[in-house]
C-alpha atoms as a PDB file:
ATOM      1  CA  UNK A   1       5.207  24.416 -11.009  1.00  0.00           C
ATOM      2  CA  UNK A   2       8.725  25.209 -10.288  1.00  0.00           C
ATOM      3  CA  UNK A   3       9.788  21.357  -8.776  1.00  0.00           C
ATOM      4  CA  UNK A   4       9.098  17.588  -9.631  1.00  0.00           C
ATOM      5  CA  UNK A   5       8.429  15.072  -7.102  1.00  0.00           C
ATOM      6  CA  UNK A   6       8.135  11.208  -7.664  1.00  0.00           C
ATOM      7  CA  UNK A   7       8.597   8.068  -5.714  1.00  0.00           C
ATOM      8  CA  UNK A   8      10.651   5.662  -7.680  1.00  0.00           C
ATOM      9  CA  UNK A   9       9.725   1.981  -7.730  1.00  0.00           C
ATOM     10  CA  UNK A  10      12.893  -0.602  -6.409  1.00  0.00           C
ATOM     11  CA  UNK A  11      14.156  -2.142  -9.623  1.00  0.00           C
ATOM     12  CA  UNK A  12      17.378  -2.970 -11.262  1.00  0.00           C
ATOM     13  CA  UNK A  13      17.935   0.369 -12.379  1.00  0.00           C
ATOM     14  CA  UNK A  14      15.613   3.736 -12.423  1.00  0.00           C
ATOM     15  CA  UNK A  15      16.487   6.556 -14.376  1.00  0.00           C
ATOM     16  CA  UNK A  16      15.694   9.942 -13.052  1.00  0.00           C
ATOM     17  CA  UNK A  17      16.052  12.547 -15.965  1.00  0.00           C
ATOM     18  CA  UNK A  18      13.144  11.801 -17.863  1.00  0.00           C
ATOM     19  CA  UNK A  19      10.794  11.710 -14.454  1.00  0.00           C
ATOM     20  CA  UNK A  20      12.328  14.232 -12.858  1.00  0.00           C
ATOM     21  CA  UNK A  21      12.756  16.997 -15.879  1.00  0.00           C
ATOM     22  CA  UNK A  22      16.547  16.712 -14.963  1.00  0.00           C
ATOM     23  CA  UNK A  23      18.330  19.668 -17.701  1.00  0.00           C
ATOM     24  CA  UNK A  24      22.044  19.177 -15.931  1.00  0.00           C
ATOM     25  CA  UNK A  25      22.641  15.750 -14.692  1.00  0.00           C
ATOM     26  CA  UNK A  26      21.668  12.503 -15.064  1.00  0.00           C
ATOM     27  CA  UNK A  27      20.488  10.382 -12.181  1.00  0.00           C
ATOM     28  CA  UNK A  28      19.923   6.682 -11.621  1.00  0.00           C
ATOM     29  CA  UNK A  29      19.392   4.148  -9.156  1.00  0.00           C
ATOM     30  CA  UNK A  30      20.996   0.930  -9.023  1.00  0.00           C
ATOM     31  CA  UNK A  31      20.854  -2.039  -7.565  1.00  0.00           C
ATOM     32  CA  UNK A  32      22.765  -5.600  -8.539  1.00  0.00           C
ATOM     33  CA  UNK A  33      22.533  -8.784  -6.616  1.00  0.00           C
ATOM     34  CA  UNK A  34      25.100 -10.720  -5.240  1.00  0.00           C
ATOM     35  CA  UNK A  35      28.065 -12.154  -8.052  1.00  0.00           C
ATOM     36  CA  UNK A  36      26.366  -9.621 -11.131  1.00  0.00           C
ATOM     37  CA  UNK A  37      28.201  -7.216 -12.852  1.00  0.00           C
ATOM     38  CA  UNK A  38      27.722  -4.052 -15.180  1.00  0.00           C
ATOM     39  CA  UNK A  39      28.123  -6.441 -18.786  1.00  0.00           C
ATOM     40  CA  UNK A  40      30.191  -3.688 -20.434  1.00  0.00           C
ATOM     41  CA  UNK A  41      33.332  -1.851 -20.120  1.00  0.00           C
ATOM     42  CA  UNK A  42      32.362   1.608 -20.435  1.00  0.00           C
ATOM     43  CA  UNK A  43      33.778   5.369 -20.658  1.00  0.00           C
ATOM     44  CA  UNK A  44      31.657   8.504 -21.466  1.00  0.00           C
ATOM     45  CA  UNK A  45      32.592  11.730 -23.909  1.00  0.00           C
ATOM     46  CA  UNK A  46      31.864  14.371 -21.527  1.00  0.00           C
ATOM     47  CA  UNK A  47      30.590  13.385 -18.271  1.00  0.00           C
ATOM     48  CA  UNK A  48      31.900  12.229 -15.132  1.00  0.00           C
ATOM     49  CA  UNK A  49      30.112  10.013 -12.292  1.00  0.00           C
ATOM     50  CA  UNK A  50      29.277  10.467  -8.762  1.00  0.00           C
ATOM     51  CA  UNK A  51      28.338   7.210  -7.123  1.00  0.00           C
ATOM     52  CA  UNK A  52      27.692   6.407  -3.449  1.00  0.00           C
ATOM     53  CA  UNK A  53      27.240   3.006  -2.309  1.00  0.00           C
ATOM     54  CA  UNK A  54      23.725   2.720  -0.572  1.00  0.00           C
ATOM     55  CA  UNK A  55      23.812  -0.883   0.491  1.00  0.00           C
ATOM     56  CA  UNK A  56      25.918  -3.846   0.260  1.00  0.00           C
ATOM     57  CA  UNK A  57      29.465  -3.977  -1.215  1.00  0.00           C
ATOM     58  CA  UNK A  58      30.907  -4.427  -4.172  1.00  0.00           C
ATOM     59  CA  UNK A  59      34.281  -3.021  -6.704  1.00  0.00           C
ATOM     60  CA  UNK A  60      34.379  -0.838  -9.431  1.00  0.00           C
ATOM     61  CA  UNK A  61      37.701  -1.359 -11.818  1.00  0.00           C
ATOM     62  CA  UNK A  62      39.039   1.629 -12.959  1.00  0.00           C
ATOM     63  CA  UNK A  63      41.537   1.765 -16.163  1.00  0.00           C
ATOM     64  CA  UNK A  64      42.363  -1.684 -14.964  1.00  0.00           C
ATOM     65  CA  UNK A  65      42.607  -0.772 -11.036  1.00  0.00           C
ATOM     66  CA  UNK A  66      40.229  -2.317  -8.694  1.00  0.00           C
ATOM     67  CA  UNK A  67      38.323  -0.018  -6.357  1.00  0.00           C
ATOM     68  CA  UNK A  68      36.770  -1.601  -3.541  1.00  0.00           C
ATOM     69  CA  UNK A  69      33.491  -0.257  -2.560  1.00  0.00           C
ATOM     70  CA  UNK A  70      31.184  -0.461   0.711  1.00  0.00           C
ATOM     71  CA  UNK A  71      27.646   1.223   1.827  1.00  0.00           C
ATOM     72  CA  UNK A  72      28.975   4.875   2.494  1.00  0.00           C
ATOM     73  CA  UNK A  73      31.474   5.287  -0.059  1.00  0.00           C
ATOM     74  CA  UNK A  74      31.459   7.766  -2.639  1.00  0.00           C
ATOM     75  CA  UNK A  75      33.139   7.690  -5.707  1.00  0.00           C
ATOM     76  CA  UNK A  76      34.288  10.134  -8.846  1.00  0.00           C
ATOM     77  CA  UNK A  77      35.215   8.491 -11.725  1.00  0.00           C
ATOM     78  CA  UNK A  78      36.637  11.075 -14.975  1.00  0.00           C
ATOM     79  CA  UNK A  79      34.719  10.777 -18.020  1.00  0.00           C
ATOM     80  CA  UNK A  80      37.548   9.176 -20.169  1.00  0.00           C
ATOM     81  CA  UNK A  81      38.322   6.569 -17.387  1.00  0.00           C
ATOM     82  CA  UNK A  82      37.732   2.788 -18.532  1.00  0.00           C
ATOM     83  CA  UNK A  83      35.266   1.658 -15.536  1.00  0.00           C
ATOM     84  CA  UNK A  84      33.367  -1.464 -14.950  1.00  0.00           C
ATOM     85  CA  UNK A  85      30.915  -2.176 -11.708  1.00  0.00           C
ATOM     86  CA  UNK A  86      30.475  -5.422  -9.530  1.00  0.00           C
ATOM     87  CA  UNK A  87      28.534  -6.541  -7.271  1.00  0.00           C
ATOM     88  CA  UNK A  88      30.667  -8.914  -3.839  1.00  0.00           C
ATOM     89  CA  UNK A  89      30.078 -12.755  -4.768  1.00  0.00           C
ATOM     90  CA  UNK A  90      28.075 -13.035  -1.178  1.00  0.00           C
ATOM     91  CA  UNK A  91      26.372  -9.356  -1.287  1.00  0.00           C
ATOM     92  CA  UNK A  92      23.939  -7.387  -3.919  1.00  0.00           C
ATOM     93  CA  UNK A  93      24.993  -3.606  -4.270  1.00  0.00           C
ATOM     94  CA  UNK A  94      22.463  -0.787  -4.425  1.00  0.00           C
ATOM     95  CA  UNK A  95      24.111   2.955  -5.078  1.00  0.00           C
ATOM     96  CA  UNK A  96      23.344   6.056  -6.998  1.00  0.00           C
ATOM     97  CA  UNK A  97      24.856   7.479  -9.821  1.00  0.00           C
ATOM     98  CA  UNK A  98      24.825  11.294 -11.228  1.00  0.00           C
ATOM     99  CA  UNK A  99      26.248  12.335 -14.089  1.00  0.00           C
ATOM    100  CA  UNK A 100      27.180  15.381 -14.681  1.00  0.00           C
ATOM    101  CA  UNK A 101      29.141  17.579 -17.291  1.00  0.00           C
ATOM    102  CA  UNK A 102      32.631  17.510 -16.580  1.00  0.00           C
ATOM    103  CA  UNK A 103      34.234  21.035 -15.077  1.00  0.00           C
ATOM    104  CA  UNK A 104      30.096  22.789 -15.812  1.00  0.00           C
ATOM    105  CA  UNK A 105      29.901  23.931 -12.622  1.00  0.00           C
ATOM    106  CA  UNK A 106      29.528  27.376 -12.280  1.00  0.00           C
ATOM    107  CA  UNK A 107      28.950  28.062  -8.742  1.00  0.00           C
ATOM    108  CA  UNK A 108      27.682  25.716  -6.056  1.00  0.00           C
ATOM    109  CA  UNK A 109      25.761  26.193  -2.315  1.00  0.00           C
ATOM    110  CA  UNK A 110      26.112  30.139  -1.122  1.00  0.00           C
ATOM    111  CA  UNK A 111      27.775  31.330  -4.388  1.00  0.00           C
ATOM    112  CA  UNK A 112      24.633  29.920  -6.263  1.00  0.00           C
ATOM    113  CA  UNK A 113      21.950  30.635  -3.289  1.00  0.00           C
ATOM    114  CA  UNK A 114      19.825  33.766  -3.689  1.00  0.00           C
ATOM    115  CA  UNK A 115      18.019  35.448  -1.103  1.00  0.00           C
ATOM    116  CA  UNK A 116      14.238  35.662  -1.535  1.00  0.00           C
END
């Protein structure tokens, strides 16, 4: 079978690679209530994040910047940037984040597409 195909259960967080068969990114869904936070400062060796904002509002602080973030948004964050994720004191947060290897893409949409 040449795809994978779930439906993923509302939770704190789901993690796609392992369900999916992911071999070039990382995928997870999110979702914090109202006044929580990521607990951890956090930076990664190789790859950056994607995030969009799927509900709610929220910040992310960036090597000590503060990002404010609303259902919509999207969001790249470098691999070696210091990043931290919170949730609005009155609102949860729900968004997606894909990780991916920084600068591995090779070619993307037409350049990539093959006719069949």
């Amino acid at each position: 079978m040449n795809y994978n195909k779930i439906s993923p259960e509302n939770g704190a967080r789901v993690e796609l690679h392992d369900k999916l068969k992911l071999t070039g990114a990382e995928i997870s869904i999110n979702y914090m209530p109202a006044g929580a936070s990521v607990p951890f400062v956090h930076a990664h060796k190789q790859n950056e994040e994607i995030y969009t904002v799927l509900e709610g509002k929220g910040s992310m602080v960036i090597d000590g910047e503060t990002v404010e973030l609303k259902a919509g948004d999207w969001l790249r964050v470098s691999p070696a940037a210091k990043r931290q994720m919170f949730a609005a004191p009155d609102e949860g947060l729900r968004y997606l984040c894909i990780q991916v290897k920084e600068n591995s893409l090779e070619g993307y949409t037409m350049e990539d597409g093959v006719p069949c």
